[in-house]
PDB file of N, CA and C in Angstrom:
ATOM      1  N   UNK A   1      26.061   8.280  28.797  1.00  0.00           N
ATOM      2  CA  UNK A   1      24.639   8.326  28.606  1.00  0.00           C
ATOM      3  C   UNK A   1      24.010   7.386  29.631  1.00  0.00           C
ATOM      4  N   UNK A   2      23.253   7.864  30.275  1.00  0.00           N
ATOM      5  CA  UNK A   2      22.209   7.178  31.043  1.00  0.00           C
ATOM      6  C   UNK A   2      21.600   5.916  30.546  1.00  0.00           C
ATOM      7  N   UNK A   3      20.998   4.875  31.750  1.00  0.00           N
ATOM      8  CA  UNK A   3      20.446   3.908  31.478  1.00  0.00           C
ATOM      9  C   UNK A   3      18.780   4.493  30.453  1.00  0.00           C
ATOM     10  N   UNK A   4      18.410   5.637  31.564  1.00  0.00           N
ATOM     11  CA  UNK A   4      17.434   5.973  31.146  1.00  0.00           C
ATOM     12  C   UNK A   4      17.080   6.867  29.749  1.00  0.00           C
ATOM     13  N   UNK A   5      18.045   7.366  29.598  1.00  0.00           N
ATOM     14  CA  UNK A   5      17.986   8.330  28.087  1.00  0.00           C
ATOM     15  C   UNK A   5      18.042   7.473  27.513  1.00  0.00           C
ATOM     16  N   UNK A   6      18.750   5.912  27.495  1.00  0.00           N
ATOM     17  CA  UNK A   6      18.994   5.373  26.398  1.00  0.00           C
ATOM     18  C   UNK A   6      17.614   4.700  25.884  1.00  0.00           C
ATOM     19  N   UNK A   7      16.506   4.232  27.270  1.00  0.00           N
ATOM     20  CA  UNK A   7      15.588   3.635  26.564  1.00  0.00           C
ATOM     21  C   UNK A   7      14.407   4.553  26.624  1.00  0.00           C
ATOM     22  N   UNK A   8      14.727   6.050  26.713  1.00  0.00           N
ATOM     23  CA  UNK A   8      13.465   6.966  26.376  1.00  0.00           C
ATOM     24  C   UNK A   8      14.016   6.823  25.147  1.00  0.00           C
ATOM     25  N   UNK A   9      15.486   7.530  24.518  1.00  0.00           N
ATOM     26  CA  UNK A   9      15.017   7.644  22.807  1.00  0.00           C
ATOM     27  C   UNK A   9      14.726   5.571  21.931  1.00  0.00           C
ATOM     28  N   UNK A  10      14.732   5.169  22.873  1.00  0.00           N
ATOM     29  CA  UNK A  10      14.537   3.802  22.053  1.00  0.00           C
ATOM     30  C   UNK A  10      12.934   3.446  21.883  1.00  0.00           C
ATOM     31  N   UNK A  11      12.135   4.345  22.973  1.00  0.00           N
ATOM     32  CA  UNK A  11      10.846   3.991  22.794  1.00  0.00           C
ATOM     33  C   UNK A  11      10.426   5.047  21.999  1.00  0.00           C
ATOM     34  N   UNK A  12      10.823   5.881  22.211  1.00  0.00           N
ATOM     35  CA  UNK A  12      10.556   7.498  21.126  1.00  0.00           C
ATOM     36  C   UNK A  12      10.937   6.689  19.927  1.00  0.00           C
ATOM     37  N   UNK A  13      11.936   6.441  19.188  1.00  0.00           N
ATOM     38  CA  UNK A  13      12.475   5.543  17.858  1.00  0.00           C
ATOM     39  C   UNK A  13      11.434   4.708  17.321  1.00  0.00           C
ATOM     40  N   UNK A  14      10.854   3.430  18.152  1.00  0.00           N
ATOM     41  CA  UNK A  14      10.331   2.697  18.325  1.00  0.00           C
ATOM     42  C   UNK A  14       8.665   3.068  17.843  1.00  0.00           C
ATOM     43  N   UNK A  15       8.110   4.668  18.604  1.00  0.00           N
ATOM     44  CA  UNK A  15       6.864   4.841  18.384  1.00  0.00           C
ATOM     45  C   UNK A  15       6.385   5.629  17.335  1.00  0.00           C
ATOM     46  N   UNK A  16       8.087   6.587  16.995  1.00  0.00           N
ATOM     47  CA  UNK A  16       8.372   6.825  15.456  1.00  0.00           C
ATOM     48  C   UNK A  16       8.233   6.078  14.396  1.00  0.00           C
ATOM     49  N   UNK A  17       8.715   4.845  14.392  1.00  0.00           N
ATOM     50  CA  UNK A  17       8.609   4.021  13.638  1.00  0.00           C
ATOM     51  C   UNK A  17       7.247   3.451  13.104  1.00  0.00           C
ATOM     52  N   UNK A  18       6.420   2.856  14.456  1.00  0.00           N
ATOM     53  CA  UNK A  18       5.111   2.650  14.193  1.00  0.00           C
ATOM     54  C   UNK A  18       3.980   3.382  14.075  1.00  0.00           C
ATOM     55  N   UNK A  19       4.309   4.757  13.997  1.00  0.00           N
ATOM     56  CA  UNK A  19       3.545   5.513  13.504  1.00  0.00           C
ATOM     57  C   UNK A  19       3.359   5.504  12.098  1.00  0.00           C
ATOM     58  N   UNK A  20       4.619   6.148  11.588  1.00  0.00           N
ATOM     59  CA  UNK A  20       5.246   6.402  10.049  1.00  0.00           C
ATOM     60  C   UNK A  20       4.877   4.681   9.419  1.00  0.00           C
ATOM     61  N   UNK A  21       4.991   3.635   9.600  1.00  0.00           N
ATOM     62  CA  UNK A  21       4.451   2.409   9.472  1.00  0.00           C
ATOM     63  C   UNK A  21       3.360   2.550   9.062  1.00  0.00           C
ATOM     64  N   UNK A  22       2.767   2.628  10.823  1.00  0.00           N
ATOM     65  CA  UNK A  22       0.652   3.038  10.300  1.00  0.00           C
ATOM     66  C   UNK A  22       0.270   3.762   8.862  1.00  0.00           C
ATOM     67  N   UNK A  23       0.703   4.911   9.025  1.00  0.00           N
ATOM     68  CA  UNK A  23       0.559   5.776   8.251  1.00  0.00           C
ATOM     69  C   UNK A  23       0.819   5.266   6.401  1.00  0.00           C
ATOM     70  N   UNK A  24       2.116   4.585   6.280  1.00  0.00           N
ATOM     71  CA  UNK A  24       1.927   4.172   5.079  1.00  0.00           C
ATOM     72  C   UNK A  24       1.306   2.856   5.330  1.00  0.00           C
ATOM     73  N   UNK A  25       0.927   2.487   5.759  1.00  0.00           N
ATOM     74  CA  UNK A  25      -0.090   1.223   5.337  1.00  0.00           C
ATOM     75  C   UNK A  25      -1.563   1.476   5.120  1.00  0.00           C
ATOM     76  N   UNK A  26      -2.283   3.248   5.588  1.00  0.00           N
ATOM     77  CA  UNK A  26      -2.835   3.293   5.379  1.00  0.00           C
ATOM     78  C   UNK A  26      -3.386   4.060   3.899  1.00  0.00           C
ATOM     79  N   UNK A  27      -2.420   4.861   3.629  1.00  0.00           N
ATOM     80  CA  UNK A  27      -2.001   4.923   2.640  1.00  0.00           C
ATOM     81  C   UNK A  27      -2.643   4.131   1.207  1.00  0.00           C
ATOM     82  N   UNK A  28      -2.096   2.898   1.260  1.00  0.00           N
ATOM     83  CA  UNK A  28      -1.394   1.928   0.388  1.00  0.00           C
ATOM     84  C   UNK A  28      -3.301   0.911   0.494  1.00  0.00           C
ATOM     85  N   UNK A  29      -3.815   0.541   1.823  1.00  0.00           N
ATOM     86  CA  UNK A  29      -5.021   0.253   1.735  1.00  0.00           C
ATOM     87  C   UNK A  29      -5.985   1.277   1.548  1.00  0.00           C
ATOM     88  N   UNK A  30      -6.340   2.755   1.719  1.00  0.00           N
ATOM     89  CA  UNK A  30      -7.005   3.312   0.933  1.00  0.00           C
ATOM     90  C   UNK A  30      -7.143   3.296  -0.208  1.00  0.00           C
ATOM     91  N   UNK A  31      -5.650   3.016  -0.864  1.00  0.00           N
ATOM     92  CA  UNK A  31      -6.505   2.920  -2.551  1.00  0.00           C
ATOM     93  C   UNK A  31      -6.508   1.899  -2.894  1.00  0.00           C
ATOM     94  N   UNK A  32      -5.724   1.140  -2.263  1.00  0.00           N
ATOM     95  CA  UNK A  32      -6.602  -0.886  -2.685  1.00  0.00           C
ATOM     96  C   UNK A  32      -8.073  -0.959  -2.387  1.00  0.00           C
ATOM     97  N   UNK A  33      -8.795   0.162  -1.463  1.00  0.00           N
ATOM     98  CA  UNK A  33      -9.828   0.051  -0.899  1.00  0.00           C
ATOM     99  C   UNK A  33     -10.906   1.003  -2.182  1.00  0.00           C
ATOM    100  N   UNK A  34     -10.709   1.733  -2.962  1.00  0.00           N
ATOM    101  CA  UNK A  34     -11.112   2.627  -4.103  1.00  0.00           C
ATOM    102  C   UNK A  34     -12.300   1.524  -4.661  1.00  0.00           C
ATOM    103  N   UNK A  35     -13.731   2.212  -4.348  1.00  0.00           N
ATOM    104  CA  UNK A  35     -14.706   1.576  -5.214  1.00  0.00           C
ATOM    105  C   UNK A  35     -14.582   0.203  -4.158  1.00  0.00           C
ATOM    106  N   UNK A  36     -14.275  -0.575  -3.851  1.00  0.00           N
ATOM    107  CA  UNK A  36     -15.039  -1.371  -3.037  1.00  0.00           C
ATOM    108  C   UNK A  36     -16.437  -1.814  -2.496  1.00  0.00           C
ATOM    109  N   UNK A  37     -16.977  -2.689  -2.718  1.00  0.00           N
ATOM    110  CA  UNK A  37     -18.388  -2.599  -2.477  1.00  0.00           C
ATOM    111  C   UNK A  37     -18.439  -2.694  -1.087  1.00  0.00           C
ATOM    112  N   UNK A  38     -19.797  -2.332  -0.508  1.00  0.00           N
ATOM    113  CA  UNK A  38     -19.693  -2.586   1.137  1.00  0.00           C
ATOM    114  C   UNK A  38     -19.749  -4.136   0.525  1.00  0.00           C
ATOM    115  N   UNK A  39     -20.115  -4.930   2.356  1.00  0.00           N
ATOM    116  CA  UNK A  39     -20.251  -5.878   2.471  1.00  0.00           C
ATOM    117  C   UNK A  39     -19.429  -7.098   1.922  1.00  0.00           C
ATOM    118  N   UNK A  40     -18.226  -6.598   1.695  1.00  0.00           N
ATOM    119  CA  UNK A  40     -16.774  -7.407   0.688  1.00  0.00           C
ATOM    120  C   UNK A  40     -15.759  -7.515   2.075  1.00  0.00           C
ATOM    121  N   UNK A  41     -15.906  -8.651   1.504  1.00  0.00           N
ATOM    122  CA  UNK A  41     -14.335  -9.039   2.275  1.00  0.00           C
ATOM    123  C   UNK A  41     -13.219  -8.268   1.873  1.00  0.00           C
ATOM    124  N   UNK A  42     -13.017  -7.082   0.963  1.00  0.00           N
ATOM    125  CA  UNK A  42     -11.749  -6.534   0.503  1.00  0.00           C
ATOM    126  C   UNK A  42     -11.217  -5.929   0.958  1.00  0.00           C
ATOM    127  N   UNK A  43     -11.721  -5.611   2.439  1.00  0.00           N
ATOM    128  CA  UNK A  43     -10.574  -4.485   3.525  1.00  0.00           C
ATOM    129  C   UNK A  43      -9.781  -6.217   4.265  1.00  0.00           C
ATOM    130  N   UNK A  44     -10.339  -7.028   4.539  1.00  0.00           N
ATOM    131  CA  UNK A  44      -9.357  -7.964   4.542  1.00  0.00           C
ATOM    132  C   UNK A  44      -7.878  -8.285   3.524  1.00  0.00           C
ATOM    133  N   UNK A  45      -8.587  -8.504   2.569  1.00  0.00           N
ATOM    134  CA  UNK A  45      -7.994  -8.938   1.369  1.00  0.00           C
ATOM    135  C   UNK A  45      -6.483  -7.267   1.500  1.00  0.00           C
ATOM    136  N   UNK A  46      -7.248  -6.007   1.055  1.00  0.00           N
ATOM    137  CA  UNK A  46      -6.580  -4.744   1.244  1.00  0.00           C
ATOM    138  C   UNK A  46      -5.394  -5.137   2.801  1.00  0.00           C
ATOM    139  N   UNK A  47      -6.113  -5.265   3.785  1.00  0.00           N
ATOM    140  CA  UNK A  47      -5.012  -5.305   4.779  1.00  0.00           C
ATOM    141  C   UNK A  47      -3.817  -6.791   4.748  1.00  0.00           C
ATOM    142  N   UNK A  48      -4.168  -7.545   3.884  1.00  0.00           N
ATOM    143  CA  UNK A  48      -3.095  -8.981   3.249  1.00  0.00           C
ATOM    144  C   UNK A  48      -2.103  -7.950   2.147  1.00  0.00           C
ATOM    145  N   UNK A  49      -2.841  -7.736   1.401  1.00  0.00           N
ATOM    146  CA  UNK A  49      -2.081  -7.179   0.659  1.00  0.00           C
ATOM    147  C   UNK A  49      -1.035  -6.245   1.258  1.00  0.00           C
ATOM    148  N   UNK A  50      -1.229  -5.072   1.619  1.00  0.00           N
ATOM    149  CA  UNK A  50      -0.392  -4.213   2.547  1.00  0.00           C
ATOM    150  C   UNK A  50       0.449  -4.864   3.208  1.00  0.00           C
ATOM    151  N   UNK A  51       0.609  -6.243   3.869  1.00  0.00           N
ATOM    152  CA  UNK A  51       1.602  -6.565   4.499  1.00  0.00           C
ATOM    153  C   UNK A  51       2.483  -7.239   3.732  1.00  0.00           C
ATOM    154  N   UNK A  52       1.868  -7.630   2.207  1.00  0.00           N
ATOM    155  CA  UNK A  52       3.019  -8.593   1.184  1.00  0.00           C
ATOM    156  C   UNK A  52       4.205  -7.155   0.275  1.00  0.00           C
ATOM    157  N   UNK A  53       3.387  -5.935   0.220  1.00  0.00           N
ATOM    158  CA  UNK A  53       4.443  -5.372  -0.741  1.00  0.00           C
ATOM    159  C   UNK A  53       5.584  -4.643  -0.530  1.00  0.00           C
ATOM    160  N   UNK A  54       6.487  -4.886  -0.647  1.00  0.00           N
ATOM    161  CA  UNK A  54       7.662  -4.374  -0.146  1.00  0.00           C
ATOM    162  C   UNK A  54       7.792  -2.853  -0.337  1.00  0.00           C
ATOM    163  N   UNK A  55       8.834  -1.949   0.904  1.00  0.00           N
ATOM    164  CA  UNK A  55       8.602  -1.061   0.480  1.00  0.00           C
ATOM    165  C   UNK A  55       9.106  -0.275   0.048  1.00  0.00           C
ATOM    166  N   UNK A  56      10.289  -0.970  -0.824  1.00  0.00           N
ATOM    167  CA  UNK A  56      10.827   0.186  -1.660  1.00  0.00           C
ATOM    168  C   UNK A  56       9.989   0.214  -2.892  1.00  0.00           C
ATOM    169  N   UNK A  57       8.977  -0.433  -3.116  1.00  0.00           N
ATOM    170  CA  UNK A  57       7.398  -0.202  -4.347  1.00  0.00           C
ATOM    171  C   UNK A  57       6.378   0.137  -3.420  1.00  0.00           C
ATOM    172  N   UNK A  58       6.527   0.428  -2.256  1.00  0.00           N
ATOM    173  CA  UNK A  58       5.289   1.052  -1.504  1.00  0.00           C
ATOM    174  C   UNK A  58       4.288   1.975  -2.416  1.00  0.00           C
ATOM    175  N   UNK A  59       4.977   3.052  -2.327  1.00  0.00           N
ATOM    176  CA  UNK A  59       4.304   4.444  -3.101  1.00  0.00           C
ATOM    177  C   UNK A  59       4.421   4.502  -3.972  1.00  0.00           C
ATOM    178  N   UNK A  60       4.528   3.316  -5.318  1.00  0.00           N
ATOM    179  CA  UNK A  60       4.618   3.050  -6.589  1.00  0.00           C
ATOM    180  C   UNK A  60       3.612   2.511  -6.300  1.00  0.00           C
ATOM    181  N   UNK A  61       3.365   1.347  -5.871  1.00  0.00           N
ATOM    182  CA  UNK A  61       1.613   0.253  -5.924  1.00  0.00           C
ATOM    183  C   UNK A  61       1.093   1.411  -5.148  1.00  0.00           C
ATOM    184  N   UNK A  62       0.838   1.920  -4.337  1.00  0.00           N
ATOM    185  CA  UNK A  62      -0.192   2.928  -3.758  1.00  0.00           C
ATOM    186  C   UNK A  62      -0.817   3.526  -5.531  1.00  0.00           C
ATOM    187  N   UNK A  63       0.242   4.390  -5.830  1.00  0.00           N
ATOM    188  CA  UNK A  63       0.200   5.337  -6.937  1.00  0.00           C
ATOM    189  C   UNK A  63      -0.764   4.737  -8.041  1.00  0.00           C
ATOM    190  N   UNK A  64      -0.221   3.207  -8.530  1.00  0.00           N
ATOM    191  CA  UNK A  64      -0.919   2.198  -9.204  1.00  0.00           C
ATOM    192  C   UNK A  64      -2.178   2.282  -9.108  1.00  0.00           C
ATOM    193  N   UNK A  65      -2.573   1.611  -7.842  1.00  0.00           N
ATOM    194  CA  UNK A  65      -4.006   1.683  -7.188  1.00  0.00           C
ATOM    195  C   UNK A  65      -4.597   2.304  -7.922  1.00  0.00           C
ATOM    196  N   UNK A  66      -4.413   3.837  -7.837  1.00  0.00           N
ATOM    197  CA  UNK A  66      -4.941   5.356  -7.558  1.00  0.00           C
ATOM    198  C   UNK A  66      -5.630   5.406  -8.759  1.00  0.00           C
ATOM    199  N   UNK A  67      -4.164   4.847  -9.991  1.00  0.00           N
ATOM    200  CA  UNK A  67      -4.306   5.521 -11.329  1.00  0.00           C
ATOM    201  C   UNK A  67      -5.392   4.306 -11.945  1.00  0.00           C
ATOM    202  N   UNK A  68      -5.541   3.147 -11.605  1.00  0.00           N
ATOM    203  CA  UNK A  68      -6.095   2.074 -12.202  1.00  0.00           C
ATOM    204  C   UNK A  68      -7.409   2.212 -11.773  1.00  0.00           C
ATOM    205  N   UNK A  69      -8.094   2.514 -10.637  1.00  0.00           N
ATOM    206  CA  UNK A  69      -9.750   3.289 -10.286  1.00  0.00           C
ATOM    207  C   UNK A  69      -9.591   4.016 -10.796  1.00  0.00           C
ATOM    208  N   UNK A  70      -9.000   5.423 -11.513  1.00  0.00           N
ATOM    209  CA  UNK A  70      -9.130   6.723 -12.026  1.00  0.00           C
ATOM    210  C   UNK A  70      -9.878   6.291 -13.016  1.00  0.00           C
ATOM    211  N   UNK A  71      -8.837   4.752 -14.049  1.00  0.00           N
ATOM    212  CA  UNK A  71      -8.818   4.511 -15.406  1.00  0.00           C
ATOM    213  C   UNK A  71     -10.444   3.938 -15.176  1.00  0.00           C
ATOM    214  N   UNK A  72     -10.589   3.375 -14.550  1.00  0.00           N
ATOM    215  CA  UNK A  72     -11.635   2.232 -14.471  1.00  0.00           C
ATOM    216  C   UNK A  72     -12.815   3.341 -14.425  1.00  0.00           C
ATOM    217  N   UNK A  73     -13.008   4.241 -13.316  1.00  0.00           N
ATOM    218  CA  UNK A  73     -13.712   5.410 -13.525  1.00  0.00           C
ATOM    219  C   UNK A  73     -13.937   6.159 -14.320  1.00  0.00           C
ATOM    220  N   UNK A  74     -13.338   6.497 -14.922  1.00  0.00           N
ATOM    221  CA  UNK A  74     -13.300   7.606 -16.331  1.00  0.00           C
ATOM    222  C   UNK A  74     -13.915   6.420 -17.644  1.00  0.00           C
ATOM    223  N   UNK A  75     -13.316   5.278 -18.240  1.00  0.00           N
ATOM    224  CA  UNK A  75     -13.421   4.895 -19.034  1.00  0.00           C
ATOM    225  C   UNK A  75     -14.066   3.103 -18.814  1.00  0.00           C
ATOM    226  N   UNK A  76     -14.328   2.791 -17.806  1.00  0.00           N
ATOM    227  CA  UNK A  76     -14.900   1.468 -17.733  1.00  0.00           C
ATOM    228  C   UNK A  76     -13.978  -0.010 -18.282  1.00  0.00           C
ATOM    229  N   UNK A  77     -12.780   0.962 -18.568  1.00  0.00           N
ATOM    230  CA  UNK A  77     -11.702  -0.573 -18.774  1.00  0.00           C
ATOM    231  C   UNK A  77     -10.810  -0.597 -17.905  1.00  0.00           C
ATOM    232  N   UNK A  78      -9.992  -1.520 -18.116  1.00  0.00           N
ATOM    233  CA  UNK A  78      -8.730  -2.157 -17.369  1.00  0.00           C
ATOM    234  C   UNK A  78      -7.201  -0.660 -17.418  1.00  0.00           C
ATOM    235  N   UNK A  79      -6.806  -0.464 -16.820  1.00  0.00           N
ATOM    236  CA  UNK A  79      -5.682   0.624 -17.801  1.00  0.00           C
ATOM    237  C   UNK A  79      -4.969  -0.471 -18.113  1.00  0.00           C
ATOM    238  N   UNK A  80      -3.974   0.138 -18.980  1.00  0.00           N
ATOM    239  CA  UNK A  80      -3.007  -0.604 -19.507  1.00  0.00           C
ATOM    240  C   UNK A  80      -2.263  -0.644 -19.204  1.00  0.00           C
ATOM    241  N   UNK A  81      -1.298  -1.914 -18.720  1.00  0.00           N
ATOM    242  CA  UNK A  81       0.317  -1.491 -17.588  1.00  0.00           C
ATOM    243  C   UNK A  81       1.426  -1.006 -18.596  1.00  0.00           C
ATOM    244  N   UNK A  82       1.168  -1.210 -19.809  1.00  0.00           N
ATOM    245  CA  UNK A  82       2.440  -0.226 -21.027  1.00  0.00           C
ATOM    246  C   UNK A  82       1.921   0.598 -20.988  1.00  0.00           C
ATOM    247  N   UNK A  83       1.375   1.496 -20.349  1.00  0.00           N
ATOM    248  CA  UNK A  83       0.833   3.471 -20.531  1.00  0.00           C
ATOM    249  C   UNK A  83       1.598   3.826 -19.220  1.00  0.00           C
ATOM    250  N   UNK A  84       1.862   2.837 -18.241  1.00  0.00           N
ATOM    251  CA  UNK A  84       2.639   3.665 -17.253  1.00  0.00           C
ATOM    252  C   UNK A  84       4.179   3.053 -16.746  1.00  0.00           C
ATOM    253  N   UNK A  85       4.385   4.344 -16.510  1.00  0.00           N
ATOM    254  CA  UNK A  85       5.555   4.358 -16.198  1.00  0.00           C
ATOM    255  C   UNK A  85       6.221   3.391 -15.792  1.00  0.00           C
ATOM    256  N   UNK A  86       7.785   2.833 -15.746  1.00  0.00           N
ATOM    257  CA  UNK A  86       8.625   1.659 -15.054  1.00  0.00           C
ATOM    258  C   UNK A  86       8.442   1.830 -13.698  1.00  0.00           C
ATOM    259  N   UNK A  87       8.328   2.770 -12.622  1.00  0.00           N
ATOM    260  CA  UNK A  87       8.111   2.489 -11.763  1.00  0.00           C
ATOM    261  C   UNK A  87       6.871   2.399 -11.112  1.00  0.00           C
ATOM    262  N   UNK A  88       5.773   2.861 -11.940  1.00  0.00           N
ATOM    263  CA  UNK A  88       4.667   2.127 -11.822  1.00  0.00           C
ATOM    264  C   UNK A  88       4.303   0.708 -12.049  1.00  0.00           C
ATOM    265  N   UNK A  89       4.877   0.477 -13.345  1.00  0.00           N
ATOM    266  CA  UNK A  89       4.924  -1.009 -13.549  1.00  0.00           C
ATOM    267  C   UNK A  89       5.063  -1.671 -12.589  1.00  0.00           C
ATOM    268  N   UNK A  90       5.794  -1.654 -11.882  1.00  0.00           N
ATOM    269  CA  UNK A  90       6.818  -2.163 -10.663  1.00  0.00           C
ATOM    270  C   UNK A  90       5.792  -2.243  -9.686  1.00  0.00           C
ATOM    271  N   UNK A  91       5.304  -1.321  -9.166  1.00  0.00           N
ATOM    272  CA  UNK A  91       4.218  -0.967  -8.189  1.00  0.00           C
ATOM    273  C   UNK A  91       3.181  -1.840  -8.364  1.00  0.00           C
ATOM    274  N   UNK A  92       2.659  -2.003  -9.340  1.00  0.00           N
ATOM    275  CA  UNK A  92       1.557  -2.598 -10.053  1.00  0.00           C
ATOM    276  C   UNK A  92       1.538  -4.044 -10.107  1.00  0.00           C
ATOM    277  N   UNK A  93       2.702  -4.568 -10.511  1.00  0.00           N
ATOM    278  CA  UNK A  93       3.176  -6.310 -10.648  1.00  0.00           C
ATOM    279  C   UNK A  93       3.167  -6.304  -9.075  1.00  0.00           C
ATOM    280  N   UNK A  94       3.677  -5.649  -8.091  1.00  0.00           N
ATOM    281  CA  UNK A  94       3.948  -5.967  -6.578  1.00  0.00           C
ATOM    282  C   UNK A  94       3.004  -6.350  -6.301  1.00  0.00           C
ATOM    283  N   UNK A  95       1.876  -5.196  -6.508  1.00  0.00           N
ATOM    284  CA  UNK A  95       0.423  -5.024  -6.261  1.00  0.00           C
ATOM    285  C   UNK A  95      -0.521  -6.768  -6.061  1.00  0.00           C
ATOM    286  N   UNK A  96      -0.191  -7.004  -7.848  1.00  0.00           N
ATOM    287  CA  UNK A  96      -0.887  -8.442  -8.255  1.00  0.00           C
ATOM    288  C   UNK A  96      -0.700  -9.317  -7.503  1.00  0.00           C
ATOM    289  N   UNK A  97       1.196  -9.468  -7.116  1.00  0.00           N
ATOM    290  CA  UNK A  97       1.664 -10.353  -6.850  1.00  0.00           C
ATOM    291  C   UNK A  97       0.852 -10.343  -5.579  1.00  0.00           C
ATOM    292  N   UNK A  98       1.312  -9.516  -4.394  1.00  0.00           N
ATOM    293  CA  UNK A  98       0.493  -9.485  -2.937  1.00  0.00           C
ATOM    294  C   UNK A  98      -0.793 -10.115  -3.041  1.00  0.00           C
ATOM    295  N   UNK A  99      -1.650  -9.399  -4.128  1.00  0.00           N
ATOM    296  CA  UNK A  99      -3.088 -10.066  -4.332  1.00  0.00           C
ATOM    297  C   UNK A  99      -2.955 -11.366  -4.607  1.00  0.00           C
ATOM    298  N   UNK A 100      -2.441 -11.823  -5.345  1.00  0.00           N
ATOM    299  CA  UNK A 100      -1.998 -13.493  -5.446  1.00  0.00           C
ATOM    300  C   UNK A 100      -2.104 -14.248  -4.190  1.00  0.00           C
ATOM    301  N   UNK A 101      -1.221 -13.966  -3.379  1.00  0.00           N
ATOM    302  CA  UNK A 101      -1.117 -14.347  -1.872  1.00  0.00           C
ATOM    303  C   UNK A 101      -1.771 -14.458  -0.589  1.00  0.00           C
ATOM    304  N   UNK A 102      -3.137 -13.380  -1.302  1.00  0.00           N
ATOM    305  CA  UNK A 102      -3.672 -13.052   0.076  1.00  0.00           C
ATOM    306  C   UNK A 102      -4.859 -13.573  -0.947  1.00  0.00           C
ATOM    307  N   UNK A 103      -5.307 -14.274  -1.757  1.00  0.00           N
ATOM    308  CA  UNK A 103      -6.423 -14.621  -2.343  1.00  0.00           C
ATOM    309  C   UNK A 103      -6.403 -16.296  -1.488  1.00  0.00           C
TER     310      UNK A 103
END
């Protein structure tokens, strides 16, 4: 193999990577971003968060997000983290925790 094949597929790999990256991070701050008021610091706060949650709970806290504005929308309370699922749970505690960190 060539010098050069080797570092075309390494930058191809490389821009694979940071795409598919982008992509779930944006993800994951769209629905941290749900209902947000303008003029909030919370796309900050949203882009802290995104970099604390790990991602094998990526698309569990995304999911979280989603379902906790749904709840908040529909019914004006908190949801309840015993109505969902263990791997929501999971998603959800990540969620806090990140928010913890980036507060």
């Amino acid at each position: 193999m060539s010098a050069i094949s080797i570092v075309l597929r390494s930058a191809v790999s490389i821009a694979v990577l940071a795409v598919a990256t982008a992509a779930h991070a944006d993800a994951f701050t769209d629905a941290c971003m749900l209902g947000a008021s303008p003029g909030t610091d919370m796309a900050k706060t949203c882009d802290c968060m995104s970099t604390k949650v790990p991602n094998d709970v990526r698309a569990d806290a995304t999911e979280a997000l989603r379902r906790t504005y749904q709840a908040m929308s529909d019914t004006s309370k908190p949801i309840d983290p015993s109505t969902l699922p263990p791997n929501l749970m999971r998603g959800l505690q990540a969620t806090v925790l990140a928010q913890a960190d980036c507060m």
